[in-house]
C-alpha atoms as a PDB file:
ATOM      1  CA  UNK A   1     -62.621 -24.756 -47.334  1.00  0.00           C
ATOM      2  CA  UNK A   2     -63.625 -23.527 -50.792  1.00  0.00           C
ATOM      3  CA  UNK A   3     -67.230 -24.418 -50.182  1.00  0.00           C
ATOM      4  CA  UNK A   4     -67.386 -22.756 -46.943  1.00  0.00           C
ATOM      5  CA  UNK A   5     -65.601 -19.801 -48.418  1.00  0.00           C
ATOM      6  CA  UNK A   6     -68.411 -19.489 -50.930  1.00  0.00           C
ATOM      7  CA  UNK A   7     -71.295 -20.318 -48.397  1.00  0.00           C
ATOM      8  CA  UNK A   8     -70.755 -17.766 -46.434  1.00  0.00           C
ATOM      9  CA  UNK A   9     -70.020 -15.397 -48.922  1.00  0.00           C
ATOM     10  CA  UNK A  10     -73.777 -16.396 -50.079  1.00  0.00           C
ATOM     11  CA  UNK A  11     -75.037 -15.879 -46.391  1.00  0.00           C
ATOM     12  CA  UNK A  12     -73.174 -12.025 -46.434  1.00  0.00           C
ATOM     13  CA  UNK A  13     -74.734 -11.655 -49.917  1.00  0.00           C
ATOM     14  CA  UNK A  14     -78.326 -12.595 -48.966  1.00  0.00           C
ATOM     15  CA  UNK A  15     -77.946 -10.931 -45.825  1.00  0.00           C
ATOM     16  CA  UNK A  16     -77.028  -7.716 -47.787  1.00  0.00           C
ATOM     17  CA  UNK A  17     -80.164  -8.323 -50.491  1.00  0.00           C
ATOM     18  CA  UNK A  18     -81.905  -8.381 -47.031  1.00  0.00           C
ATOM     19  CA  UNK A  19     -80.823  -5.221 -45.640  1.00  0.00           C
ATOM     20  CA  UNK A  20     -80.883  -3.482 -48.614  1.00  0.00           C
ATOM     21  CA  UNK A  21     -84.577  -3.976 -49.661  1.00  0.00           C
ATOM     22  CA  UNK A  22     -85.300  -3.195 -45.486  1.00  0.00           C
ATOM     23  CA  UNK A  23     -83.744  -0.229 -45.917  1.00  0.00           C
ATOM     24  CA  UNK A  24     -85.708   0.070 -49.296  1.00  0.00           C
ATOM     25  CA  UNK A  25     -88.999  -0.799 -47.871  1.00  0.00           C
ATOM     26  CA  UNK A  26     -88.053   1.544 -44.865  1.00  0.00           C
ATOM     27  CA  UNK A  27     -87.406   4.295 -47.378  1.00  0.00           C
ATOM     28  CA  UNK A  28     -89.744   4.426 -49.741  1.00  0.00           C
ATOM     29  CA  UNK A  29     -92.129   7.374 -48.850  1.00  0.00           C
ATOM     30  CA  UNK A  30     -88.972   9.525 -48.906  1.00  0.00           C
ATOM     31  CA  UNK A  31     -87.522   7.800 -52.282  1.00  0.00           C
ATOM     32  CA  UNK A  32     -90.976   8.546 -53.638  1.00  0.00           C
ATOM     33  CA  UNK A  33     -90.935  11.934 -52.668  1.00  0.00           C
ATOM     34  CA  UNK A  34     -87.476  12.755 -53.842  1.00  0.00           C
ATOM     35  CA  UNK A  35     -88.503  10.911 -57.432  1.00  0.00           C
ATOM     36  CA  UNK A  36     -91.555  13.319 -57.423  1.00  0.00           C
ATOM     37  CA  UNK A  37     -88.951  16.583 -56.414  1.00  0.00           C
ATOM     38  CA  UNK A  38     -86.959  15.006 -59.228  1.00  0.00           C
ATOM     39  CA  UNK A  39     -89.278  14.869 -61.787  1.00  0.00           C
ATOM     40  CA  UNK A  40     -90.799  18.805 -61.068  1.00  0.00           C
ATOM     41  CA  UNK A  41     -86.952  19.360 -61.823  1.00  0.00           C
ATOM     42  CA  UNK A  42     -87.169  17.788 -65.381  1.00  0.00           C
ATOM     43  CA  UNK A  43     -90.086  19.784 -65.762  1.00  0.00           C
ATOM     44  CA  UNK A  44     -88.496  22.915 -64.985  1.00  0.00           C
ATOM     45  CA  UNK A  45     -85.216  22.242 -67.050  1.00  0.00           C
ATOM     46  CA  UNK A  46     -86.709  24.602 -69.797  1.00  0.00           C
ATOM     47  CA  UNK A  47     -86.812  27.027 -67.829  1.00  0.00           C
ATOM     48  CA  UNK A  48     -82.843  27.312 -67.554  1.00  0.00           C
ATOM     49  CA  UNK A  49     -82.686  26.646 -70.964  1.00  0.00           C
ATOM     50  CA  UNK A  50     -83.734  28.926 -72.179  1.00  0.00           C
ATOM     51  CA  UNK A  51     -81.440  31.199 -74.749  1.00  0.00           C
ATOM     52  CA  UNK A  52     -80.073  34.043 -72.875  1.00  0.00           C
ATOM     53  CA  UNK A  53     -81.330  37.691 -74.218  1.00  0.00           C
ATOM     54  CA  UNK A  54     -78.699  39.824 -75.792  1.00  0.00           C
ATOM     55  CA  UNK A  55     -78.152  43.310 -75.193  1.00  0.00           C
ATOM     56  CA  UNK A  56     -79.415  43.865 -79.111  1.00  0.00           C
ATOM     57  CA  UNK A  57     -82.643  41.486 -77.786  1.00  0.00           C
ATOM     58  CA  UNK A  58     -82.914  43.831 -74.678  1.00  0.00           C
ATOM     59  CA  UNK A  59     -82.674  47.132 -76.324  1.00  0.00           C
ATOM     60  CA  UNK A  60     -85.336  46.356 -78.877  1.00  0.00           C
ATOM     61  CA  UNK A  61     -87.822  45.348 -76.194  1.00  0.00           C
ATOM     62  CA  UNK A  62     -86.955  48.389 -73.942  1.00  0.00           C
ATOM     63  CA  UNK A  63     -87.590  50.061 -77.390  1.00  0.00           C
ATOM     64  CA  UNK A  64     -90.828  48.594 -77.976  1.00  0.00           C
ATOM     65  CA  UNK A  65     -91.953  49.174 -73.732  1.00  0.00           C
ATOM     66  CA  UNK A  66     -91.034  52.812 -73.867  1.00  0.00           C
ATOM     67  CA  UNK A  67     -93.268  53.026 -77.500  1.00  0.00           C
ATOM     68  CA  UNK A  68     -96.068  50.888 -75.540  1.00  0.00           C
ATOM     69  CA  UNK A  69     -96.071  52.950 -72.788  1.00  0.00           C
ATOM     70  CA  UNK A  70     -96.673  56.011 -74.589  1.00  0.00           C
ATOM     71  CA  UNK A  71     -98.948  54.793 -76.273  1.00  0.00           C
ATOM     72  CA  UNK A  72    -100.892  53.748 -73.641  1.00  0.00           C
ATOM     73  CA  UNK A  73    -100.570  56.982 -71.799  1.00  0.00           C
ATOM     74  CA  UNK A  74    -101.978  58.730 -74.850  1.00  0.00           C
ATOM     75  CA  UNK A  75    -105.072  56.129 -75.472  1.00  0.00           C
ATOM     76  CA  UNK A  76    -105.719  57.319 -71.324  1.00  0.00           C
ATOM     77  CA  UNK A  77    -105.137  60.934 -72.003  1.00  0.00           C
ATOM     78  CA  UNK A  78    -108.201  59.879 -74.533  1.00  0.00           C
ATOM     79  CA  UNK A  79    -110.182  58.058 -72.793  1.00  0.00           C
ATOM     80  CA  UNK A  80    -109.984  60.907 -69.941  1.00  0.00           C
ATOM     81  CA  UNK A  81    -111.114  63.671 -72.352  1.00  0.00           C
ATOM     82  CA  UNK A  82    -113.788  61.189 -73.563  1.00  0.00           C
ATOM     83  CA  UNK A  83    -115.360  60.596 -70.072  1.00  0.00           C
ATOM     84  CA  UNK A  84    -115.373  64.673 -69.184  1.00  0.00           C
ATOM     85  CA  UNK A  85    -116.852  65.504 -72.743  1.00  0.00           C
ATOM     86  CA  UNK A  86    -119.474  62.748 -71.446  1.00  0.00           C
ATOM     87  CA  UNK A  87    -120.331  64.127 -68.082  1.00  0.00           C
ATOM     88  CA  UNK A  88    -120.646  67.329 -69.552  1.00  0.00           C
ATOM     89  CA  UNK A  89    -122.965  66.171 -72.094  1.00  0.00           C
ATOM     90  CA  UNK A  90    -124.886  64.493 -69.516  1.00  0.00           C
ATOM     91  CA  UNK A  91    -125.290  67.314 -66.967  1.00  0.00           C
ATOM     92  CA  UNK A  92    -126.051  69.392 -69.849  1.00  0.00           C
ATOM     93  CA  UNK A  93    -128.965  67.105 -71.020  1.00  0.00           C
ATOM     94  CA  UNK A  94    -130.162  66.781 -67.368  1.00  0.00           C
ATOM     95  CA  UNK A  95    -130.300  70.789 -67.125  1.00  0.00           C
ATOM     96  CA  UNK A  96    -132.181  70.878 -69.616  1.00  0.00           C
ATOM     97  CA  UNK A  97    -134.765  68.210 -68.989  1.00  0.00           C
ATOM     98  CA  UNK A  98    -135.187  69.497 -65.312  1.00  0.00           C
ATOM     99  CA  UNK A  99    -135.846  72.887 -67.202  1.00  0.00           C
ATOM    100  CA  UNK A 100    -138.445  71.133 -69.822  1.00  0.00           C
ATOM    101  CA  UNK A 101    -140.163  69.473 -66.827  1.00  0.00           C
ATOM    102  CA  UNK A 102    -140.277  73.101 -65.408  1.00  0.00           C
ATOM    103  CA  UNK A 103    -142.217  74.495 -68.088  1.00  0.00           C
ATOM    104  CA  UNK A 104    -144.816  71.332 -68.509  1.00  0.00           C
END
């Protein structure tokens, strides 16, 4: 009784091995596909780890924006005044060739 106890506990065993590596085999594209999901997630953990900002953090860098931003506003106010001081040269310089070629 013992030894048919045990043999078919063997047959249930092997016929779960079975049945599990079927369902293994059967599986694998998806198992593959959630390892590859799985591993963009270890990828990403830094992400979330990242320390949170402090409200000291965040008024320092809304400090240094606002300073940025009016500074770049200036440097355009610049550049603008540049560009017309340009065109004016230019039309100026084309007046007065067209008024040189006039006279040759």
């Amino acid at each position: 009784d013992i030894s048919n106890n045990s043999s078919s506990e063997f047959c249930e065993s092997l016929i779960d091995t079975r049945l599990k590596r079927e369902i293994i085999m059967h599986s694998a594209g998806e198992i593959k596909h959630l390892e590859q999901q799985l591993n963009q997630i270890d990828n990403l953990k830094y992400v979330v780890a990242q320390p949170k900002l402090d409200s000291t953090k965040v008024d320092e860098l809304e400090e240094k924006l606002a300073f940025q931003s009016s500074e770049v506003r200036s440097f355009h106010a610049q550049v603008v005044q540049l560009v017309e001081v340009y065109s004016t040269t230019m039309e100026a310089i084309s007046r007065q060739l067209i008024e040189w070629d006039k006279k040759i």
